[in-house]
N, C-alpha and C. Protein backbone atom coordinates (compact mmCIF):
# COMPACT_ATOMS: atom_id res chain seq x y z
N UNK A 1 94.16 87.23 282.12
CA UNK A 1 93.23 88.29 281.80
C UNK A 1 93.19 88.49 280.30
N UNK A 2 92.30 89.02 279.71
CA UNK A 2 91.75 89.11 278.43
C UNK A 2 92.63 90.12 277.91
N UNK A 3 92.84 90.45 276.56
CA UNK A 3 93.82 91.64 276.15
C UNK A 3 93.23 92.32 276.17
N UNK A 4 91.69 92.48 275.98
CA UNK A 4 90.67 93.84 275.94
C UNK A 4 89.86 93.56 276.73
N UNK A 5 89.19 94.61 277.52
CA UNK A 5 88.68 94.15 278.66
C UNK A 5 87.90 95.80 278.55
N UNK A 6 86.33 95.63 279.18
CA UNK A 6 85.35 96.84 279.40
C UNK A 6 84.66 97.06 280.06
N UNK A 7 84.31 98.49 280.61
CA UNK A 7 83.39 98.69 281.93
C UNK A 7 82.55 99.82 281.60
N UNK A 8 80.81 99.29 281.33
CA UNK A 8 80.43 100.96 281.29
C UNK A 8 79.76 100.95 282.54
N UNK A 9 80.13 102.17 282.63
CA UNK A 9 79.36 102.86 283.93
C UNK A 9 78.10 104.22 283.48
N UNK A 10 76.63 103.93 283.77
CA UNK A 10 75.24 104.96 283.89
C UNK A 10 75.99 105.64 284.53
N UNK A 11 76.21 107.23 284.14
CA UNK A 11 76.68 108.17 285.09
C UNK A 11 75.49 108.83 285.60
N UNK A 12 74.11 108.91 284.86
CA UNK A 12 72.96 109.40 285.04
C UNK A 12 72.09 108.37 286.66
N UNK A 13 72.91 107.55 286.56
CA UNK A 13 71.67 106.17 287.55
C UNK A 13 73.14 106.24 288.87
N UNK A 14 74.67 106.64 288.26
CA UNK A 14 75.69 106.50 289.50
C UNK A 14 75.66 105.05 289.51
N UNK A 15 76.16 103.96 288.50
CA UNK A 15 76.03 102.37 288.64
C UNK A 15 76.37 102.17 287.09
N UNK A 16 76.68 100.74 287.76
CA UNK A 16 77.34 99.97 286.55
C UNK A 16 76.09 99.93 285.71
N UNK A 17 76.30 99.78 283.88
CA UNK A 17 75.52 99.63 283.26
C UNK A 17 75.72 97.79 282.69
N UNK A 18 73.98 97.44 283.28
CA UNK A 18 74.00 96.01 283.36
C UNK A 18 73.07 96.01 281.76
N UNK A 19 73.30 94.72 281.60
CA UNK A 19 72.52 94.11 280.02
C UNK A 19 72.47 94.93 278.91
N UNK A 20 74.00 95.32 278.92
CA UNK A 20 74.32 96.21 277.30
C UNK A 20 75.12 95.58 276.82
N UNK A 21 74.55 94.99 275.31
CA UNK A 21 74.92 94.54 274.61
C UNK A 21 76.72 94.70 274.00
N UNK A 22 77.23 94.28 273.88
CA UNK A 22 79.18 94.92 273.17
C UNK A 22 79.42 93.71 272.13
N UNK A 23 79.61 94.28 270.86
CA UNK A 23 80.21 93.17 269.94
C UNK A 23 81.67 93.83 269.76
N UNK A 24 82.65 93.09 269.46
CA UNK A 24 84.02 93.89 269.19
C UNK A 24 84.04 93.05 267.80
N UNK A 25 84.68 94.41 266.90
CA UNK A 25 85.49 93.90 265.62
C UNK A 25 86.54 94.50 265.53
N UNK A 26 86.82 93.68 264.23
CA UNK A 26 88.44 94.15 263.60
C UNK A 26 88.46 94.22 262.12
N UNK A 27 88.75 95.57 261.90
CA UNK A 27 88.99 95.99 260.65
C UNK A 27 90.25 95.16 259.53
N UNK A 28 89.31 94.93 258.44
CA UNK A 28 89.90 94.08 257.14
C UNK A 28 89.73 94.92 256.09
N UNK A 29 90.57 94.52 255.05
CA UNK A 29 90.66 95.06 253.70
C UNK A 29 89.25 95.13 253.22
N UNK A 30 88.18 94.22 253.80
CA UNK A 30 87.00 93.77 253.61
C UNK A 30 85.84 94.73 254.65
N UNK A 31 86.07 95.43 255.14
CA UNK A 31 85.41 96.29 256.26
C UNK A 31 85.34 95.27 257.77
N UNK A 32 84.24 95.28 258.51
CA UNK A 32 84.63 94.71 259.51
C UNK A 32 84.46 93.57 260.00
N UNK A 33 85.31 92.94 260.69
CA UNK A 33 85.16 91.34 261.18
C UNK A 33 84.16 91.18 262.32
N UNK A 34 83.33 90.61 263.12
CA UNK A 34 83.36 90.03 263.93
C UNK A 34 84.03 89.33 264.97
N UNK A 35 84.72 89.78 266.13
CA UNK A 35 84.97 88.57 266.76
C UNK A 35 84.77 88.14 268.01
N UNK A 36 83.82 89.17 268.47
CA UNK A 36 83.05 88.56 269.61
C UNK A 36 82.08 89.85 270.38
N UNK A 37 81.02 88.89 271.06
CA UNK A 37 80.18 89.29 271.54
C UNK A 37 79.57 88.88 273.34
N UNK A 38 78.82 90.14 273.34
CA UNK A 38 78.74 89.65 275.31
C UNK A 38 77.14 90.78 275.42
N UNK A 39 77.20 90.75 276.76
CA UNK A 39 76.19 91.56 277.39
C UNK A 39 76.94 91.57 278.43
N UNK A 40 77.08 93.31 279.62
CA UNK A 40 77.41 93.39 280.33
C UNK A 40 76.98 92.92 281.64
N UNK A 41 77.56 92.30 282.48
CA UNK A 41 76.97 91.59 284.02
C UNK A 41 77.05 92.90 284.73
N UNK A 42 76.16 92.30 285.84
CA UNK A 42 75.99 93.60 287.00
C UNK A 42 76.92 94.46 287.37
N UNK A 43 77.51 94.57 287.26
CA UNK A 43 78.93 95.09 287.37
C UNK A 43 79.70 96.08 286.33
N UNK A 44 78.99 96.02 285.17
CA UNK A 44 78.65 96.65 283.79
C UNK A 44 80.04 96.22 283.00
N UNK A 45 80.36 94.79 283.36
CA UNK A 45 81.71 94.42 282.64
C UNK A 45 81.44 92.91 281.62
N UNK A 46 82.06 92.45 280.84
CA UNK A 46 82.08 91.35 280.08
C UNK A 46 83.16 90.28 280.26
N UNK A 47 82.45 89.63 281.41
CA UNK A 47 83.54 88.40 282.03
C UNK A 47 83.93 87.40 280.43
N UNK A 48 85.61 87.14 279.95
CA UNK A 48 85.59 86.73 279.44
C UNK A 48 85.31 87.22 277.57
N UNK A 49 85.44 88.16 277.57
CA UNK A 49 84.91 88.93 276.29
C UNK A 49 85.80 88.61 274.68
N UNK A 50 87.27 88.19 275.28
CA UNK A 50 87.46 86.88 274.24
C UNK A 50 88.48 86.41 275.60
N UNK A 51 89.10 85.41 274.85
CA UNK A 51 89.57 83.94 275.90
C UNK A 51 91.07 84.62 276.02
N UNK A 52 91.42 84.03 277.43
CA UNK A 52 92.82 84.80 277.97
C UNK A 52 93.70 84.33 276.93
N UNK A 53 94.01 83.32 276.05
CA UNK A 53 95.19 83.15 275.56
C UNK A 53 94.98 83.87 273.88
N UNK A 54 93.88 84.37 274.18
CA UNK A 54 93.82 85.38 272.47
C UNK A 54 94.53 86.58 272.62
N UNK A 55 95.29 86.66 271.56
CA UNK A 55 96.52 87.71 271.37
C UNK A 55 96.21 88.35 270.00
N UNK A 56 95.43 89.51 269.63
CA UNK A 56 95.07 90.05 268.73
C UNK A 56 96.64 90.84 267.74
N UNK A 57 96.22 90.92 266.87
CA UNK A 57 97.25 91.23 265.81
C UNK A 57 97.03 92.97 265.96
N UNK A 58 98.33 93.50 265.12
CA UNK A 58 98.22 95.29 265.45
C UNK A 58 97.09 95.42 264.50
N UNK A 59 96.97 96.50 265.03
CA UNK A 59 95.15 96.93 264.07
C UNK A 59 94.52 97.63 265.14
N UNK A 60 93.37 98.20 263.62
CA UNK A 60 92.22 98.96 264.24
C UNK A 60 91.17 98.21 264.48
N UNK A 61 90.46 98.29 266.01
CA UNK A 61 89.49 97.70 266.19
C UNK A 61 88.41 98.44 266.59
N UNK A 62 87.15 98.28 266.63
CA UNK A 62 85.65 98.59 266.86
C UNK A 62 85.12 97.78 267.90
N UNK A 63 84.89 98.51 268.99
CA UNK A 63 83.82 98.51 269.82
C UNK A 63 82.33 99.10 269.88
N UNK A 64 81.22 97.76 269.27
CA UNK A 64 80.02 98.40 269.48
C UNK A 64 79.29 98.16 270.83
N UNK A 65 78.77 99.33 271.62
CA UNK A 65 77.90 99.00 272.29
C UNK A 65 76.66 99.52 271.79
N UNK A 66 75.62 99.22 272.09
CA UNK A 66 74.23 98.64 271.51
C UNK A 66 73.68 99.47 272.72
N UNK A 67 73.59 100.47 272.43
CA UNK A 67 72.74 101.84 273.67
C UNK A 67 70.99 101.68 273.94
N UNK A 68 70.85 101.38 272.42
CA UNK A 68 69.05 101.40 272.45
C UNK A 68 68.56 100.72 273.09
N UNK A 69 68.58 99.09 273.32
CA UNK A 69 68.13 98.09 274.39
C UNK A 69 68.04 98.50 275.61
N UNK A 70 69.85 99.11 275.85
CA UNK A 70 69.76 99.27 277.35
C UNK A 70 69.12 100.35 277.86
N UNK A 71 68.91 101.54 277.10
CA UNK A 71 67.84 102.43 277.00
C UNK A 71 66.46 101.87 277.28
N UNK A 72 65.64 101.53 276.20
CA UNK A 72 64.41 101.18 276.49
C UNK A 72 64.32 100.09 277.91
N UNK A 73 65.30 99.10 277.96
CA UNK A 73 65.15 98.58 279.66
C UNK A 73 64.92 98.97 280.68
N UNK A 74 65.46 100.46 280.26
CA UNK A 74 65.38 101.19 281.85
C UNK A 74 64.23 102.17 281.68
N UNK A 75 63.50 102.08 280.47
CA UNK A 75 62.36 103.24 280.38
C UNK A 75 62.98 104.56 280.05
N UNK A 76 64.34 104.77 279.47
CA UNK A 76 64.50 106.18 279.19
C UNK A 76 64.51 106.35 277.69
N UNK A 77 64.73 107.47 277.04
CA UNK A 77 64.64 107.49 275.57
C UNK A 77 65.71 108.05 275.63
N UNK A 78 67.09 107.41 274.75
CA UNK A 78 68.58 107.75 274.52
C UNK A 78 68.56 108.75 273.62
N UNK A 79 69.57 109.44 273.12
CA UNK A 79 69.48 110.19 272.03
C UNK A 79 70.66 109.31 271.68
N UNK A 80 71.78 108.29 271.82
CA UNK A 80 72.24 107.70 270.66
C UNK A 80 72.20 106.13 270.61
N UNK A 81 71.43 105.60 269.76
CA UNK A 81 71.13 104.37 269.73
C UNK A 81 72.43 103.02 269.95
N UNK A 82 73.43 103.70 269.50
CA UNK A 82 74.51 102.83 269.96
C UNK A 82 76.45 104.11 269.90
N UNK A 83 77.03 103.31 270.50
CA UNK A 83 78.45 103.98 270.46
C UNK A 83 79.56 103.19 269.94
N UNK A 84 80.10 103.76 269.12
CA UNK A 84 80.99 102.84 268.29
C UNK A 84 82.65 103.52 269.05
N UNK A 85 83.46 102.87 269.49
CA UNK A 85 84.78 103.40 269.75
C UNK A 85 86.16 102.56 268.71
N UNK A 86 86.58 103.06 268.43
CA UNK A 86 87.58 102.44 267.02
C UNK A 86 88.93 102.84 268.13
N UNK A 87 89.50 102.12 267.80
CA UNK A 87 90.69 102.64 268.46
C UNK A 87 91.90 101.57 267.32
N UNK A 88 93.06 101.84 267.83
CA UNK A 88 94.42 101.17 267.22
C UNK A 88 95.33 100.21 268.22
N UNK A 89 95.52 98.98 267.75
CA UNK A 89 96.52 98.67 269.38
C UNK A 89 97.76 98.38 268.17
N UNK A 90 98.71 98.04 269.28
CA UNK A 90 99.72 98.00 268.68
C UNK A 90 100.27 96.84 268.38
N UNK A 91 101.51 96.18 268.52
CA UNK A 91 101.59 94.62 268.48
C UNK A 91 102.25 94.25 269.81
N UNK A 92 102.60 95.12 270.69
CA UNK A 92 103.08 94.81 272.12
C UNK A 92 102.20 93.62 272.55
N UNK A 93 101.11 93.30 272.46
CA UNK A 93 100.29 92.35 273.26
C UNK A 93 100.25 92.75 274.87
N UNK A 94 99.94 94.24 275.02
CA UNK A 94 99.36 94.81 275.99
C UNK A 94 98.11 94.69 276.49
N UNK A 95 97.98 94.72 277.58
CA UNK A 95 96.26 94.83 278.15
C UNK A 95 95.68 96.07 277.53
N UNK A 96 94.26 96.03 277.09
CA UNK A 96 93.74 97.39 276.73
C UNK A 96 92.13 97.06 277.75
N UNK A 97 92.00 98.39 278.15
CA UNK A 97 90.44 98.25 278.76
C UNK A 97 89.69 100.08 278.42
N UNK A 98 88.77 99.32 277.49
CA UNK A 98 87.95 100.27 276.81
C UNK A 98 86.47 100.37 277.66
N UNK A 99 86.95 101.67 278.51
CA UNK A 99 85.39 102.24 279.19
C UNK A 99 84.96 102.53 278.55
N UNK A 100 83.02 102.69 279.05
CA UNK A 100 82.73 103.82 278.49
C UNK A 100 81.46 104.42 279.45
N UNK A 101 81.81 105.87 279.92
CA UNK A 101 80.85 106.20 280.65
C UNK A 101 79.53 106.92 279.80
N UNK A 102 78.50 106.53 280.03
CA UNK A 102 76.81 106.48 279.52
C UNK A 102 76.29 107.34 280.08
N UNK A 103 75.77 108.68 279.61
CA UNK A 103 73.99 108.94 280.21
C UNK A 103 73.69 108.79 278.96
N UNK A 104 72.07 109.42 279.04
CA UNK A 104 71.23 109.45 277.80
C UNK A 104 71.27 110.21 276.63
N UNK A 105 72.79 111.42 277.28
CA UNK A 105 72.66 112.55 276.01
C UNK A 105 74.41 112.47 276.16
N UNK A 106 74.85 111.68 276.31
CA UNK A 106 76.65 111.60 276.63
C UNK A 106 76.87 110.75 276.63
N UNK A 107 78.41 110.49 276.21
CA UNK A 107 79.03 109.49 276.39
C UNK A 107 80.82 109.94 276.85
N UNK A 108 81.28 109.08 277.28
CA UNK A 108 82.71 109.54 277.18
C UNK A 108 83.39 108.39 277.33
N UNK A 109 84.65 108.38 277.05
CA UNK A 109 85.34 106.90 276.91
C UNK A 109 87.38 107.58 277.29
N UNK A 110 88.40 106.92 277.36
CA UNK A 110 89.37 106.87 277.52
C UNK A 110 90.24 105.64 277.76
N UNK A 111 91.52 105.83 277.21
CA UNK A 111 92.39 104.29 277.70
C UNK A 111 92.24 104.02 278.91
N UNK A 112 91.81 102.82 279.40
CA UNK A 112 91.61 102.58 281.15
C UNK A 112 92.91 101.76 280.85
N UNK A 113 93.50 101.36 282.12
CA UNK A 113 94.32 100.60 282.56
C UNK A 113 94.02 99.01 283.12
């Protein structure tokens, strides 16, 4: 399994949120890295979002999801065009799984397991 791993769930639709965009970075002396990107499957998850034997270093990382697309797909008008979640891991090389539950005027997120 992946060290970071994500699930958003439409709390407004009660369903996984499908074809939303997620890039993850990692913060440098340089602002932020790139190091990977997905769109969520039916299921509102990113099979594979980096490769099981990647073991990220301690640091702060950034999760973007990309709200506006999946907005206009479904015909609604968001009030936030995307959600950024930063968080810190540590160097344990623990599993982390970064939800995030979606409507159009909310968001909410927490450490998943």
């Amino acid at each position: 399994m992946s060290q970071i791993t994500t699930h958003v769930l439409d709390t407004t639709r009660g369903m996984p949120a499908q074809n939303l965009p997620i890039t993850l970075f990692a913060q440098t002396p340089d602002g932020w890295q790139e190091l990977a990107t997905g769109v969520t499957n039916r299921d509102g998850r990113i099979a594979g979002l980096l490769a099981d034997d990647v073991v990220l270093a301690a640091g702060v990382y950034r999760m973007h999801f990309a709200t506006r697309p999946y907005f206009i797909s479904n015909n609604e008008q968001g009030f936030y065009p995307y959600v950024d979640i930063v968080f810190e891991l540590d160097d344990s090389g623990s599993h982390y799984h970064i939800p995030l539950l979606l409507t159009a005027f909310g968001y909410s997120t927490y450490r998943g397991s």
